[in-house]
N, C-alpha and C. Protein backbone atom coordinates (compact mmCIF):
# COMPACT_ATOMS: atom_id res chain seq x y z
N UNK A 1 139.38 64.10 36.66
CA UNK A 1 140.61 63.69 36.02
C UNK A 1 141.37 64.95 35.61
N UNK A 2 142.81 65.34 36.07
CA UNK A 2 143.65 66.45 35.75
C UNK A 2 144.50 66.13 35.56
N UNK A 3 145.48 66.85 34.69
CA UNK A 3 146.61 66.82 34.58
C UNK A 3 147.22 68.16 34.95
N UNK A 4 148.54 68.15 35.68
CA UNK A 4 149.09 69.26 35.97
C UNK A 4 150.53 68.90 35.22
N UNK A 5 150.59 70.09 34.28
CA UNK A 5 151.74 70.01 33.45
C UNK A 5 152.48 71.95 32.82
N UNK A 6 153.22 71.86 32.19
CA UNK A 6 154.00 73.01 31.64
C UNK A 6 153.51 73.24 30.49
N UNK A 7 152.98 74.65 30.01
CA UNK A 7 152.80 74.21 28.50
C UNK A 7 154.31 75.00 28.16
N UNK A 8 155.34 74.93 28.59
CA UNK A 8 156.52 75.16 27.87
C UNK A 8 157.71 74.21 28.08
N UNK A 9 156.79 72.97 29.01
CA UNK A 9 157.88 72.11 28.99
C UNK A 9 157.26 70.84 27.87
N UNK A 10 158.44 70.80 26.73
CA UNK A 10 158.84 69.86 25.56
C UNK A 10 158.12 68.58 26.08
N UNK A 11 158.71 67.78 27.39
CA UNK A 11 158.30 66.58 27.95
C UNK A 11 156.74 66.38 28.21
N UNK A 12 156.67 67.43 28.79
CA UNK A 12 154.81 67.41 28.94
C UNK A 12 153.93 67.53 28.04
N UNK A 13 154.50 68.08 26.68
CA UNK A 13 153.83 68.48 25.38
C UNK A 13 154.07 67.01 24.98
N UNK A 14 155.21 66.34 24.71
CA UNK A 14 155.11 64.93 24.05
C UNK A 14 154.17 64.39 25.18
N UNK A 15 154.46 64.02 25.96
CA UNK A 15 153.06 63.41 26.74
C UNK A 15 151.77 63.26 26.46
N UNK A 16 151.65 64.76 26.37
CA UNK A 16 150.25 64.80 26.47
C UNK A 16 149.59 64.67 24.99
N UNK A 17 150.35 64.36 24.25
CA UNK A 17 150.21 64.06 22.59
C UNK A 17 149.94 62.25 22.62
N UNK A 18 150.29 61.74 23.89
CA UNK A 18 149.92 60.40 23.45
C UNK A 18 149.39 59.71 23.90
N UNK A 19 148.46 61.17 25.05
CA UNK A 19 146.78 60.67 25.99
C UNK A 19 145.83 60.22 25.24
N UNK A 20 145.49 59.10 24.63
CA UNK A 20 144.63 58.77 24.52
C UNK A 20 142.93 59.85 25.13
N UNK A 21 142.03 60.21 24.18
CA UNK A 21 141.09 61.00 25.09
C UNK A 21 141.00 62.00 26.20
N UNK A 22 142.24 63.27 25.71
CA UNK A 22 142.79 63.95 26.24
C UNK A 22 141.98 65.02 26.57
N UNK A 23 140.56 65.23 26.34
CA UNK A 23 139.53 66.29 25.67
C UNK A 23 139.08 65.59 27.13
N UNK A 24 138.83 64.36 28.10
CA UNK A 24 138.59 64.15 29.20
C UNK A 24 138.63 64.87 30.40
N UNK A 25 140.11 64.91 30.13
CA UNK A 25 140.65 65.39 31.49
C UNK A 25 140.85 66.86 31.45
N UNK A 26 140.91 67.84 32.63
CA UNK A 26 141.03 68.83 32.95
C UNK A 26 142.53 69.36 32.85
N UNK A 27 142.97 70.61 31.95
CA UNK A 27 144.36 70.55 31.58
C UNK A 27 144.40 71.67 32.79
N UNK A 28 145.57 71.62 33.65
CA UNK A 28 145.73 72.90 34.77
C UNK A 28 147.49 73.32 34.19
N UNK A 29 147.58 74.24 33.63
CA UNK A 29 148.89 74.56 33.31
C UNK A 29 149.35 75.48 34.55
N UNK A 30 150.19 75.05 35.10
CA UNK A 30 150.62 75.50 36.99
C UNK A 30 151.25 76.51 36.63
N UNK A 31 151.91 77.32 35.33
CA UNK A 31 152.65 78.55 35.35
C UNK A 31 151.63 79.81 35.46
N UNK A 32 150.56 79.31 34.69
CA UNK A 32 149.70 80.61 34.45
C UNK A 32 148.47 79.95 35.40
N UNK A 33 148.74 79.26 35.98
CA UNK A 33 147.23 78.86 37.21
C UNK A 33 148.01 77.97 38.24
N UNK A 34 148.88 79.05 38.80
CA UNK A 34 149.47 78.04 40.48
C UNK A 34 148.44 76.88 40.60
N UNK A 35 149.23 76.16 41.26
CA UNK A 35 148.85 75.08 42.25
C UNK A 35 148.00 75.65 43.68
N UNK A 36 146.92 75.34 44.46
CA UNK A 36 146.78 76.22 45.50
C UNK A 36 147.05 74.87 46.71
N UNK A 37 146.99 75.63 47.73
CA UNK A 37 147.35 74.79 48.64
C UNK A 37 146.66 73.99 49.31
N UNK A 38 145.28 73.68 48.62
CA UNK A 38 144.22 72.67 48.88
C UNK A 38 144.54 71.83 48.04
N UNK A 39 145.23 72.18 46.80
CA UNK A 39 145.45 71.25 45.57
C UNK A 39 146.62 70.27 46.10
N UNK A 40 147.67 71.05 46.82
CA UNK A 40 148.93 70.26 47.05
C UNK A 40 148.49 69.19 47.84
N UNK A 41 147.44 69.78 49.00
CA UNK A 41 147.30 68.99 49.88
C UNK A 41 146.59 67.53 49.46
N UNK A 42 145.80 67.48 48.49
CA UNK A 42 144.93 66.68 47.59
C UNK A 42 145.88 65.30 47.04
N UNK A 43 146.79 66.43 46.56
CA UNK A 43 148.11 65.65 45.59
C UNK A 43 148.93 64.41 46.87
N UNK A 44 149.32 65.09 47.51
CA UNK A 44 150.00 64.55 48.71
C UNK A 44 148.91 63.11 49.32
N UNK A 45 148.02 63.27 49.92
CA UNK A 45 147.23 62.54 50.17
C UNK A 45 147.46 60.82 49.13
N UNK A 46 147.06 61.26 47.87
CA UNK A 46 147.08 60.32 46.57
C UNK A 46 148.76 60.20 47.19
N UNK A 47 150.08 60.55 47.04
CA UNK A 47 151.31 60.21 46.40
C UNK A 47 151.96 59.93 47.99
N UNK A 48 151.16 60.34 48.64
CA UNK A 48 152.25 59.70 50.36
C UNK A 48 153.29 60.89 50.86
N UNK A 49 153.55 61.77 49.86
CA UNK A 49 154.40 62.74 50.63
C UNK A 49 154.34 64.24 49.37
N UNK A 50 154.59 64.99 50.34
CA UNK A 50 155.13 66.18 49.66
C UNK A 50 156.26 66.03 48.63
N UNK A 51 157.26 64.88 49.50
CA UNK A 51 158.60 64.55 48.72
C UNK A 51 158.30 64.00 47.29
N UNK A 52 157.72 63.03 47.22
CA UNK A 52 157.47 62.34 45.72
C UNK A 52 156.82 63.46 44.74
N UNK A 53 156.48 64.10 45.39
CA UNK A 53 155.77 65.49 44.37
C UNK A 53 156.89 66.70 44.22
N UNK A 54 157.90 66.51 44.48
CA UNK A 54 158.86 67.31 44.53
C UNK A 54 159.42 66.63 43.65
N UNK A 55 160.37 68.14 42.46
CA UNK A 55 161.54 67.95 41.32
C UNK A 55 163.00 68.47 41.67
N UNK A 56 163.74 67.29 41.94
CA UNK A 56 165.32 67.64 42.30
C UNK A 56 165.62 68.06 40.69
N UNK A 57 165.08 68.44 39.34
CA UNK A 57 165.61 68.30 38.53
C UNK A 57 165.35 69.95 38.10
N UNK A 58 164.46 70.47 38.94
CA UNK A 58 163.98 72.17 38.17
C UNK A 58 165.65 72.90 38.66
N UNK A 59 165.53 73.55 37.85
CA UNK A 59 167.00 74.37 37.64
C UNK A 59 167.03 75.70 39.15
N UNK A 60 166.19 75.82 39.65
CA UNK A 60 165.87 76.65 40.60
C UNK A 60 166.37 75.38 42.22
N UNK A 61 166.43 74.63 42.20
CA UNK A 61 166.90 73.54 43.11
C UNK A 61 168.31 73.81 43.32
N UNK A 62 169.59 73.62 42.40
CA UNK A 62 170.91 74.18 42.76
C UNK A 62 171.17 75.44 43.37
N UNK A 63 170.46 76.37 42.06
CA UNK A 63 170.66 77.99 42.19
C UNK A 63 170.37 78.44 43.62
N UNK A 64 169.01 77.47 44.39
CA UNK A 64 168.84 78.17 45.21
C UNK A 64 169.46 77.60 46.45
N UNK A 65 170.41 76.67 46.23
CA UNK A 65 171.18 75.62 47.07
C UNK A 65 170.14 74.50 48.01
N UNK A 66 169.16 74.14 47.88
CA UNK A 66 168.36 73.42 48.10
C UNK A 66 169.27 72.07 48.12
N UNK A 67 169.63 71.86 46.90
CA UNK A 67 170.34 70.54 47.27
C UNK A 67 171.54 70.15 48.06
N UNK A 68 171.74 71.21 49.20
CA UNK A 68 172.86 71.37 50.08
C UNK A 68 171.74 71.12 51.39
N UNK A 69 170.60 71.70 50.80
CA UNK A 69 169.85 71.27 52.74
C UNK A 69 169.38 69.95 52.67
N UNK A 70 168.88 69.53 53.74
CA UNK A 70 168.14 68.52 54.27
C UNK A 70 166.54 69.11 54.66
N UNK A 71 165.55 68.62 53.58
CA UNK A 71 164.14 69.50 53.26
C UNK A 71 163.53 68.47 54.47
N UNK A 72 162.79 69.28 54.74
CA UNK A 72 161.26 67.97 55.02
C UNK A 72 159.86 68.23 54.53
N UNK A 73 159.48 67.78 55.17
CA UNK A 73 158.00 67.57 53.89
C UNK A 73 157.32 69.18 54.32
N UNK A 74 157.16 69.83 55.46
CA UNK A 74 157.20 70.91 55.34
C UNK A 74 157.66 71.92 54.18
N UNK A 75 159.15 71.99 53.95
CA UNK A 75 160.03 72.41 52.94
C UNK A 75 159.22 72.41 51.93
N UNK A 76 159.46 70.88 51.14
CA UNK A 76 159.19 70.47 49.85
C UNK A 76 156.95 71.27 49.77
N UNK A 77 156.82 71.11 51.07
CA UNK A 77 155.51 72.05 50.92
C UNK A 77 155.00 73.17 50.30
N UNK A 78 156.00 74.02 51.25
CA UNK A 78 156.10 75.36 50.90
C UNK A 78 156.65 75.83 49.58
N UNK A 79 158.08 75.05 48.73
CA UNK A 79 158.44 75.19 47.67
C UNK A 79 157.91 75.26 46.53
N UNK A 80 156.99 73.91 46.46
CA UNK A 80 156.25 74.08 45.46
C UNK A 80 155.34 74.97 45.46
N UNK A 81 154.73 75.44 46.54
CA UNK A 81 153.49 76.35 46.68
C UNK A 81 154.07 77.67 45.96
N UNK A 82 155.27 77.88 46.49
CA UNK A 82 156.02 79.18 46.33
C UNK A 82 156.85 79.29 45.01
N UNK A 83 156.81 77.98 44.23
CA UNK A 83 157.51 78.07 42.70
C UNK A 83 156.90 77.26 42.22
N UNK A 84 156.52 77.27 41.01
CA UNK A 84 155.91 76.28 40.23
C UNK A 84 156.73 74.95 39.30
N UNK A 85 157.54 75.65 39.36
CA UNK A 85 158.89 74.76 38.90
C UNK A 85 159.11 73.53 39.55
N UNK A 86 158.82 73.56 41.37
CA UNK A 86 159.15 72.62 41.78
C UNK A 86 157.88 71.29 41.66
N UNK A 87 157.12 71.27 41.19
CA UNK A 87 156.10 70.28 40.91
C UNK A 87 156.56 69.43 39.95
N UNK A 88 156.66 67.96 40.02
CA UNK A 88 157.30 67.29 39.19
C UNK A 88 155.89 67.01 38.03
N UNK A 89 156.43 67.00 36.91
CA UNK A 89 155.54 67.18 36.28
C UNK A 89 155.62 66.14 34.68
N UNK A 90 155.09 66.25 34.14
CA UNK A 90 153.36 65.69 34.42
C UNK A 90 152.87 65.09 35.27
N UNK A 91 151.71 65.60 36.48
CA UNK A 91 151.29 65.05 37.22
C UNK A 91 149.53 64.93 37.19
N UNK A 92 149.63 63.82 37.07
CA UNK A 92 148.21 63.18 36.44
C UNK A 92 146.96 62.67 37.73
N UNK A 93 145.79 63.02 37.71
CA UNK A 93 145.10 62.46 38.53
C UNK A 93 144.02 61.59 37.92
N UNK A 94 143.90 60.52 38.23
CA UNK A 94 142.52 59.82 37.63
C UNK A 94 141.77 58.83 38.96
N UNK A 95 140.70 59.59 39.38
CA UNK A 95 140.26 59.14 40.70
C UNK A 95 141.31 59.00 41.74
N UNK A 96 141.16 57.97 42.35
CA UNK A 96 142.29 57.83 43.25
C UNK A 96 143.80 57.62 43.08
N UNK A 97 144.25 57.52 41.73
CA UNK A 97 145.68 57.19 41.07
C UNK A 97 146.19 58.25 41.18
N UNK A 98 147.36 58.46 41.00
CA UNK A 98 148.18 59.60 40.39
C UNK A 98 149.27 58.90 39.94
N UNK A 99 150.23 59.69 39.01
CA UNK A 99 151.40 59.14 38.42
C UNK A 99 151.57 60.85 38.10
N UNK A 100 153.14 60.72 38.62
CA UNK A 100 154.31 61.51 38.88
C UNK A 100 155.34 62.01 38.20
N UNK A 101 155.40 62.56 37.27
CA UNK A 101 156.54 62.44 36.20
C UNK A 101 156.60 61.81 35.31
N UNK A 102 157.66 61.95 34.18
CA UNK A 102 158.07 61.52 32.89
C UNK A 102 159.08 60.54 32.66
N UNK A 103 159.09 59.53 34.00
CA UNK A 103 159.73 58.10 33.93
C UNK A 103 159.30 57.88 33.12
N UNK A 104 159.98 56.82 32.19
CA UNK A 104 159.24 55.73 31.41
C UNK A 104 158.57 54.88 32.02
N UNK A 105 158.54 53.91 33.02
CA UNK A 105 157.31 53.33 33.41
C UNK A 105 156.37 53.77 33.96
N UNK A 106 156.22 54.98 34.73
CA UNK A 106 155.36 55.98 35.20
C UNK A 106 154.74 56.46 34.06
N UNK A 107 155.11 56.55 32.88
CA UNK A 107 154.46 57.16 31.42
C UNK A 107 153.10 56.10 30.87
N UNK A 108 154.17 54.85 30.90
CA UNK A 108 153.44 53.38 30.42
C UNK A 108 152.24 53.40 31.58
N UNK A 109 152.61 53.23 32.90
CA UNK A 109 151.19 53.13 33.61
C UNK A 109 150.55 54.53 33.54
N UNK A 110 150.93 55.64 33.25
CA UNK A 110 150.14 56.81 33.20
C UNK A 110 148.94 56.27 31.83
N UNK A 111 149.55 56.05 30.62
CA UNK A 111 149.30 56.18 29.30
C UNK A 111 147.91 55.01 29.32
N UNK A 112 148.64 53.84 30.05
CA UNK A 112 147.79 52.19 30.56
C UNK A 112 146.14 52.69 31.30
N UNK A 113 146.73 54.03 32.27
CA UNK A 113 145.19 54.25 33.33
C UNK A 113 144.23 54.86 32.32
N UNK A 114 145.13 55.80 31.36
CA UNK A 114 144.18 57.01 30.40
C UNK A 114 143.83 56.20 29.81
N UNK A 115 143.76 54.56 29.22
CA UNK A 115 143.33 54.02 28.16
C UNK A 115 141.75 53.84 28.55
N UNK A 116 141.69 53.37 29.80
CA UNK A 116 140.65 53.11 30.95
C UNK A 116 139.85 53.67 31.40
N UNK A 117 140.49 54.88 31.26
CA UNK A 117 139.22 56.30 32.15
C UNK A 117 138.50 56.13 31.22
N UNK A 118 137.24 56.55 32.22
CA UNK A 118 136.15 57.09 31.73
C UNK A 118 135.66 58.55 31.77
């Protein structure tokens, strides 16, 4: 059970304040411990694409005009590998689940699976 999150992003800090049995899971903070590319590949597998694991919202997405191309899952591959920013985040693993971000219903079923783990 992992979580891959920011410890300087605000959103991931409230989050992870309302894991239930948080001392469980394995904390991987991706700024100071990249993602490796067995990990992405892991992630992908669980979420169906590179894309759903990708953040149109990291500030490095405009700047770097990304949102002018047309990515493919290649792209969105390499990006995240190559910035940590681009990992949408909080990204949670519990066995075969994952949940993707700081939607609100993605939170509720994140918050719903952690009640459960073992």
């Amino acid at each position: 059970m992992t979580i891959y999150h920011l410890a300087n992003c605000g959103t991931c800090q409230r989050i992870l304040k309302e894991i239930p049995n948080l001392k469980k899971f394995t904390l991987r903070e991706i700024k100071s411990e990249p993602i490796t590319a067995k990990e992405i590949d892991e992630l992908k597998k669980l979420a169906g694409s590179y894309e759903a694991l990708f953040s149109r919202v990291a500030m490095k997405y405009r700047s770097m005009g990304l949102n002018e191309m047309t990515l493919t899952e290649k792209d969105y591959r390499k990006y995240i590998l190559e910035e940590y920013t681009f990992l949408k985040r909080p990204t949670m693993v519990i066995g075969e689940q994952i949940f993707i971000g700081s939607a609100p219903k993605t939170v509720k079923a994140m918050l719903a699976a952690c009640a459960g783990a073992k």
